[in-house]
C-alpha atoms as a PDB file:
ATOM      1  CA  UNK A   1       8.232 -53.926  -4.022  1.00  0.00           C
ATOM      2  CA  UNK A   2       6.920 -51.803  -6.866  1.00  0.00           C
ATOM      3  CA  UNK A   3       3.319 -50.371  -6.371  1.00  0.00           C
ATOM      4  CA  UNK A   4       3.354 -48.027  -9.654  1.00  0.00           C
ATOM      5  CA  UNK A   5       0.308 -47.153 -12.210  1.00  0.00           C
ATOM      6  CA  UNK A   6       0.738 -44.840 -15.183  1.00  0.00           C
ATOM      7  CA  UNK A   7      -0.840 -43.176 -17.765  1.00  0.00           C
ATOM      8  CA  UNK A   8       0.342 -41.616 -20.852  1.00  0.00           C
ATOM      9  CA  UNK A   9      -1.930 -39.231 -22.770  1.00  0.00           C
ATOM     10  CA  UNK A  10      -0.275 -38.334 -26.170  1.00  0.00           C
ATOM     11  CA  UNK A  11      -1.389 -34.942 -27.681  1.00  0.00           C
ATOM     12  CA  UNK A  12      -2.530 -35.623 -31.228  1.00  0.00           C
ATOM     13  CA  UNK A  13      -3.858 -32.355 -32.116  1.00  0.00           C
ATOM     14  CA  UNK A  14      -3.573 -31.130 -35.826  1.00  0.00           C
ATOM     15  CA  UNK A  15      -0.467 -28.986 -34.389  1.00  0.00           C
ATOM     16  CA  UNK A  16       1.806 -32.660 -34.147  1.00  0.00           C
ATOM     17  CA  UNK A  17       2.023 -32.956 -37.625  1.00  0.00           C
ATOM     18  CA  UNK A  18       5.590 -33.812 -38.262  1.00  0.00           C
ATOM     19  CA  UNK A  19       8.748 -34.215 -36.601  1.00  0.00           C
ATOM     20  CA  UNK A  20       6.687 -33.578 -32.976  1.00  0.00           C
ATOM     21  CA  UNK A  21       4.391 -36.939 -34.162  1.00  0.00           C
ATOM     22  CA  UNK A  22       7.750 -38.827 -35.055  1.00  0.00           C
ATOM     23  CA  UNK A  23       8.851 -37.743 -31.289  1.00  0.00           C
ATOM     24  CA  UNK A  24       6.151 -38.773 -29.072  1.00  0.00           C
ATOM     25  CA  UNK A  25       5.873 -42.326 -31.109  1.00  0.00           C
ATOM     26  CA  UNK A  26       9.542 -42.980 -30.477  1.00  0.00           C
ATOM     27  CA  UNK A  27       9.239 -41.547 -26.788  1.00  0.00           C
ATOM     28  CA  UNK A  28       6.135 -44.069 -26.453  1.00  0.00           C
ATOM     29  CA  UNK A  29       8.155 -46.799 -27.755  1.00  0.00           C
ATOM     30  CA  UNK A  30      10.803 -46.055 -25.458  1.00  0.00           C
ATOM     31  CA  UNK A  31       8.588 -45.848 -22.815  1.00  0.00           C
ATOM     32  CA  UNK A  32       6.739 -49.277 -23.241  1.00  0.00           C
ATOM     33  CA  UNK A  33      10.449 -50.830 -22.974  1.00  0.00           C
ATOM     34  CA  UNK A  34      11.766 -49.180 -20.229  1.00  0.00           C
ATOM     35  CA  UNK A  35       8.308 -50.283 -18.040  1.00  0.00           C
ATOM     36  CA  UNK A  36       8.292 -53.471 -19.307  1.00  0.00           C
ATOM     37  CA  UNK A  37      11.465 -54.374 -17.616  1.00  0.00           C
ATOM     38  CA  UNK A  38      10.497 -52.777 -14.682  1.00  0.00           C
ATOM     39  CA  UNK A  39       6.995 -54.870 -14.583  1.00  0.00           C
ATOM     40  CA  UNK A  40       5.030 -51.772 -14.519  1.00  0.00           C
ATOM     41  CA  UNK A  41       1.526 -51.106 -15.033  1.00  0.00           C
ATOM     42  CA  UNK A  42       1.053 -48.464 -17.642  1.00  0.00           C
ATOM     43  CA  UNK A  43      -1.902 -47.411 -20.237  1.00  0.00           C
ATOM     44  CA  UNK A  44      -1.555 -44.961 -23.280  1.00  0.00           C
ATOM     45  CA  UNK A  45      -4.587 -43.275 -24.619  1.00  0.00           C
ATOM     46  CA  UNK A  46      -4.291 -40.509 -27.432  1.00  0.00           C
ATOM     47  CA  UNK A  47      -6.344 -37.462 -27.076  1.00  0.00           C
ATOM     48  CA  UNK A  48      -8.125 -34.555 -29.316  1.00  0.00           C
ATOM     49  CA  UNK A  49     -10.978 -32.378 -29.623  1.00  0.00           C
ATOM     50  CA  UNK A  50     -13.473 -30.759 -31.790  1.00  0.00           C
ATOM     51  CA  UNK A  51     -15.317 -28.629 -29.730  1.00  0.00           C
ATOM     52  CA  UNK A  52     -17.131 -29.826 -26.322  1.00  0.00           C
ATOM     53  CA  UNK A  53     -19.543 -32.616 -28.803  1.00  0.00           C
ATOM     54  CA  UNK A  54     -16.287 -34.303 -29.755  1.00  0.00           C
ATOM     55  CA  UNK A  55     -13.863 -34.745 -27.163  1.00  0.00           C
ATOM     56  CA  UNK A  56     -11.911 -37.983 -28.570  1.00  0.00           C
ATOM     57  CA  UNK A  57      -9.761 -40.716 -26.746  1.00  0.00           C
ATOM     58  CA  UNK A  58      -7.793 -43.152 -28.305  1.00  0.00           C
ATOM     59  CA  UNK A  59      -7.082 -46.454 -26.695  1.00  0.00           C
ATOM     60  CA  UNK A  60      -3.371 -47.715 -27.813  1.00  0.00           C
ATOM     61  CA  UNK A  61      -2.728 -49.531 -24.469  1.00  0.00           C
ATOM     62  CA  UNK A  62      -5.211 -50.246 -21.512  1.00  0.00           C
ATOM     63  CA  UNK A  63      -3.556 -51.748 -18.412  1.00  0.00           C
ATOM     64  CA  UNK A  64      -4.198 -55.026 -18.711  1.00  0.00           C
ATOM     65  CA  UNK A  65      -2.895 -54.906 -21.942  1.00  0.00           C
ATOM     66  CA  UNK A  66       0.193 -56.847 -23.323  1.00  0.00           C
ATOM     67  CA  UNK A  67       2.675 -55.000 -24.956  1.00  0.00           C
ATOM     68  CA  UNK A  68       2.304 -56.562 -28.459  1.00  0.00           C
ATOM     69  CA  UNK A  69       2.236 -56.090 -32.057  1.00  0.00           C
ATOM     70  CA  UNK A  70      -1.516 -54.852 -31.560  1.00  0.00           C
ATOM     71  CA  UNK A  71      -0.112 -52.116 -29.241  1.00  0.00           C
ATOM     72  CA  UNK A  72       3.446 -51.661 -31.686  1.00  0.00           C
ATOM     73  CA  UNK A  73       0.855 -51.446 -34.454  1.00  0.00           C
ATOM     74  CA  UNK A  74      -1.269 -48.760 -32.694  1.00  0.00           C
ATOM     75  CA  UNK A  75       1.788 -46.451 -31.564  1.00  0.00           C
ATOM     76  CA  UNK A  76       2.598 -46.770 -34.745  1.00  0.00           C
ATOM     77  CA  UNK A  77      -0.868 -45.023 -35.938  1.00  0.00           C
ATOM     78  CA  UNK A  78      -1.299 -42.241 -33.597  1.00  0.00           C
ATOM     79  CA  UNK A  79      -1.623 -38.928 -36.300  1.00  0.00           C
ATOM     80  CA  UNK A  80      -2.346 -35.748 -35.914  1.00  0.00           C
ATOM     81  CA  UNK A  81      -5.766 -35.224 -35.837  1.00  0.00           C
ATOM     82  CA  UNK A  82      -7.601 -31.812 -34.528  1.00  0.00           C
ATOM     83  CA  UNK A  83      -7.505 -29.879 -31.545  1.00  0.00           C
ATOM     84  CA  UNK A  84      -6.178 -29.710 -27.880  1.00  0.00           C
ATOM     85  CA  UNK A  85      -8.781 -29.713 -25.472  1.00  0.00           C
ATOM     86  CA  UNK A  86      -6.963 -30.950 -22.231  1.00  0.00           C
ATOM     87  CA  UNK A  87      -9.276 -30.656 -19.765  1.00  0.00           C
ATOM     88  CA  UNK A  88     -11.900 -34.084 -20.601  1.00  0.00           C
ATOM     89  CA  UNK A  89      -8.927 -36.563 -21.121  1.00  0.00           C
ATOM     90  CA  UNK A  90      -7.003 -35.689 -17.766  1.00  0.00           C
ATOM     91  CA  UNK A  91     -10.318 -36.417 -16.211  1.00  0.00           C
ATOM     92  CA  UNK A  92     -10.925 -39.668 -17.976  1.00  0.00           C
ATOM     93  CA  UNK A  93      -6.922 -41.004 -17.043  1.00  0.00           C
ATOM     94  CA  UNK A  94      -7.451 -39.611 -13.650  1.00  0.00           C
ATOM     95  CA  UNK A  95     -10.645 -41.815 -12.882  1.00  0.00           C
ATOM     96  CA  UNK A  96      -8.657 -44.420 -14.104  1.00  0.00           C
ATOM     97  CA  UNK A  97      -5.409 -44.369 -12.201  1.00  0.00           C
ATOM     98  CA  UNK A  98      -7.792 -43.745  -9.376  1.00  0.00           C
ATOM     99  CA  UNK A  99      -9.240 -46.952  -9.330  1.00  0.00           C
ATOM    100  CA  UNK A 100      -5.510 -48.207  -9.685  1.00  0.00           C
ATOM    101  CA  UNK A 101      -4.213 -50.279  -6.339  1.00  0.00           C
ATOM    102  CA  UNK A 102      -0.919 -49.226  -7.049  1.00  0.00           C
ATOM    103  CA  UNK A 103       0.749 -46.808  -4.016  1.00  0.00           C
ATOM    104  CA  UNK A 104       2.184 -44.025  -6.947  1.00  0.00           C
ATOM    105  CA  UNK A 105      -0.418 -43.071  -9.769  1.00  0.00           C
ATOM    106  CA  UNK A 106       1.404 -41.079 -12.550  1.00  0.00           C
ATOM    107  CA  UNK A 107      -0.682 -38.884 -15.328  1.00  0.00           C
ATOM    108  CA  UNK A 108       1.641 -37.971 -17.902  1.00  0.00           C
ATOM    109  CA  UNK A 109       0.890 -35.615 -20.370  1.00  0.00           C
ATOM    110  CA  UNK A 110       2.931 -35.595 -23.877  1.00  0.00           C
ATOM    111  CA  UNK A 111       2.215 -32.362 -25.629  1.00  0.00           C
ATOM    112  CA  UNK A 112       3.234 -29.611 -28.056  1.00  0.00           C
ATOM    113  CA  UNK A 113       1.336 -27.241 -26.571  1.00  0.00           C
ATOM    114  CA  UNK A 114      -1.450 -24.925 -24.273  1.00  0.00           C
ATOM    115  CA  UNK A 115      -4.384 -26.557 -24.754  1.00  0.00           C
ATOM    116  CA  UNK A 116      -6.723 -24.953 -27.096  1.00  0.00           C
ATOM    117  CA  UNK A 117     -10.075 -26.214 -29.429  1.00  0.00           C
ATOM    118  CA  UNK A 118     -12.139 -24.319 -32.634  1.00  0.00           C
ATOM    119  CA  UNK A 119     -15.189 -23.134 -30.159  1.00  0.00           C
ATOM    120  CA  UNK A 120     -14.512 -20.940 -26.810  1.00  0.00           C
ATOM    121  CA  UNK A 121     -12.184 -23.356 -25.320  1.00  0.00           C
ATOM    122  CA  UNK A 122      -9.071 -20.867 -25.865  1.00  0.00           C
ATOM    123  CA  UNK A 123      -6.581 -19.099 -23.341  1.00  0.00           C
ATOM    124  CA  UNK A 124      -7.423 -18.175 -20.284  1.00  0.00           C
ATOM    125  CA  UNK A 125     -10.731 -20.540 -20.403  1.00  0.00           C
ATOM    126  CA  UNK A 126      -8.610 -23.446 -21.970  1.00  0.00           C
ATOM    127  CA  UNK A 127      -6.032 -23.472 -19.369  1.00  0.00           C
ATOM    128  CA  UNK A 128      -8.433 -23.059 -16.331  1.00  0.00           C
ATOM    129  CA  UNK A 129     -10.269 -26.007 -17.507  1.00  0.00           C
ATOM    130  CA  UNK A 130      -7.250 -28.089 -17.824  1.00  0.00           C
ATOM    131  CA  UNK A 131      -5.826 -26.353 -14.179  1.00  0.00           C
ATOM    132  CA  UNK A 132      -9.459 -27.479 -12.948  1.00  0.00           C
ATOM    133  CA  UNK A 133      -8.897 -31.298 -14.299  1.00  0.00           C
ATOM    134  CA  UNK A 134      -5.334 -31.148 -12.692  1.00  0.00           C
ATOM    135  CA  UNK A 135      -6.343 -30.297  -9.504  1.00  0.00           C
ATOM    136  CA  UNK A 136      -9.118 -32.713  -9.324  1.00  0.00           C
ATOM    137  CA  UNK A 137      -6.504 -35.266 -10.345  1.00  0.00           C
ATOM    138  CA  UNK A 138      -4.210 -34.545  -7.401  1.00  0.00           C
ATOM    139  CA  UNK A 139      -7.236 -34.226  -4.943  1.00  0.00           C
ATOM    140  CA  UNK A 140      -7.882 -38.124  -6.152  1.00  0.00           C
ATOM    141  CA  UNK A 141      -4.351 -39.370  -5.584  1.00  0.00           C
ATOM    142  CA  UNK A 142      -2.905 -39.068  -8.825  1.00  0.00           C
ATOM    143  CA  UNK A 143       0.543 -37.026  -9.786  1.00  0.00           C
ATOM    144  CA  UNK A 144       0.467 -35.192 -13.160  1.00  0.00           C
ATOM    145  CA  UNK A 145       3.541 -34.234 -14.939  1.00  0.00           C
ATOM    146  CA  UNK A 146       3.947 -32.472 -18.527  1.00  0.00           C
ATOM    147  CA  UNK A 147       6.495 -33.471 -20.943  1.00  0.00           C
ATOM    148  CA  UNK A 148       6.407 -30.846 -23.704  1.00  0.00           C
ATOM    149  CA  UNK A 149       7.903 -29.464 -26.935  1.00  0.00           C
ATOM    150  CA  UNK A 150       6.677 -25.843 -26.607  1.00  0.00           C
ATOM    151  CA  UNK A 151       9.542 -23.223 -25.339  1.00  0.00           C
ATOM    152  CA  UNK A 152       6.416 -21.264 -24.742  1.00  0.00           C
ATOM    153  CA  UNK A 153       5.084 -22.945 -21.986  1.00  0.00           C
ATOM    154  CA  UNK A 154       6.886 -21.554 -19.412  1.00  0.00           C
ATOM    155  CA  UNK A 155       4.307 -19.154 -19.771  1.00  0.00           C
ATOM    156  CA  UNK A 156       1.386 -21.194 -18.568  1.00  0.00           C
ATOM    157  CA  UNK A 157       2.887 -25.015 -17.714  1.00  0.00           C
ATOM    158  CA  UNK A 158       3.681 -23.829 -14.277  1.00  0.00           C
ATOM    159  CA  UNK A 159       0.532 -22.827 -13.685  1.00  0.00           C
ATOM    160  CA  UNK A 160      -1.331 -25.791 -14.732  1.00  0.00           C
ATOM    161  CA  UNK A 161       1.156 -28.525 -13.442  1.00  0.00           C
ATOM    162  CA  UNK A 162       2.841 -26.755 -10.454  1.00  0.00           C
ATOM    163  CA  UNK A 163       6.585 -25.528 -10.955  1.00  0.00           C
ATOM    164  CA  UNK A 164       8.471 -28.552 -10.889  1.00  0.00           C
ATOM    165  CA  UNK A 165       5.684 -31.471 -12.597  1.00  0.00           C
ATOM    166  CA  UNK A 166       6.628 -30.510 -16.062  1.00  0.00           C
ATOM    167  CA  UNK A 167      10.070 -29.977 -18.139  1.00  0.00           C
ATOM    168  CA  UNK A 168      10.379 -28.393 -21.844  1.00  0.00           C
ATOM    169  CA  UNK A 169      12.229 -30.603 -24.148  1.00  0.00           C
END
C-alpha cells in the first residue's frame, strides 16, 4: 500500500516571467495527472516575497482538495509576481506534510533560482535561511527535493538540498 504526502511549492517570483511560468504550469499539470492515478495525496501552494512584512502563499491545491476545474483554473493563474524568499514557505509546507499520516512526506520545490528578496534577504543570508528551513524540514520527517531551471545552481543547490535532492533541468 501507498503511504505518500506531497507538496509542491511553485516559485512565482518576478524572475518566472515567461517561458519558465509556461514550464512549471505544464509540469503542475502533469503532475496533478500522474498522482491522480496513483491516488496520491498532494497540495500545491505558490510562493513570493516582498521583504520579511510580505512573505506570500498561494493556495492552488490543499490536500483534501479535488483535482477540478477550481484547481485547473488556479494552475492556470499562477504569474510571476515579486521576489524569492525561500526560507518562510518551506517552513509553512513542512508543518504541513508533518502533520501528514502518510509513511513518505515529499517537499518539492519548483524554481528558477537562489532565493533572493528587495531587503537583506540576499546571498549568503538568503541561502542560509532557506538551508535553515531545509534542515528543520528533514529533522520533522519530511524529504525536500529541488527541481530547477537555473544552470547556476550547482553553485549553491547542493548546499541547500544535499547533493543528490535536486536536478537542473
Amino acid at each position: 500500500e501507498r503511504s505518500l504526502a506531497a507538496v509542491f511549492l511553485v516559485d512565482m517570483s518576478g524572475s518566472t516571467e515567461g517561458w519558465i511560468n509556461d514550464a512549471e504550469r505544464e509540469a503542475l499539470v502533469l503532475l496533478c495527472e500522474a498522482l491522480e492515478m496513483l491516488d496520491d495525496r498532494y497540495a500545491i501552494w505558490g510562493f513570493s516575497g516582498w521583504t520579511r512584512t510580505r512573505c506570500d502563499l498561494y493556495r492552488i491545491k490543499e490536500f483534501d482538495d479535488p483535482y477540478d476545474a477550481a484547481v485547473q483554473a488556479r494552475i492556470a493563474a499562477i504569474k510571476p509576481r515579486d521576489y524569492t524568499r525561500m526560507g518562510p514557505p518551506i517552513r509553512h509546507a513542512a508543518r504541513l506534510l508533518a502533520a501528514s499520516a502518510a509513511k513518505v512526506r515529499l517537499l518539492i520545490v519548483i524554481s528558477d533560482g537562489r532565493p533572493e528578496d528587495y531587503d537583506e534577504y540576499k546571498g549568503d543570508y538568503a541561502v542560509e535561511d532557506t538551508r535553515h528551513a531545509l534542515i528543520e524540514a528533514q529533522l520533522a520527517g519530511v524529504h525536500p527535493f529541488c527541481v530547477t531551471v537555473d544552470r547556476g545552481a550547482r553553485d549553491y543547490a547542493a548546499h541547500l538540498f544535499g547533493a543528490v535532492n535536486y536536478i537542473v533541468i
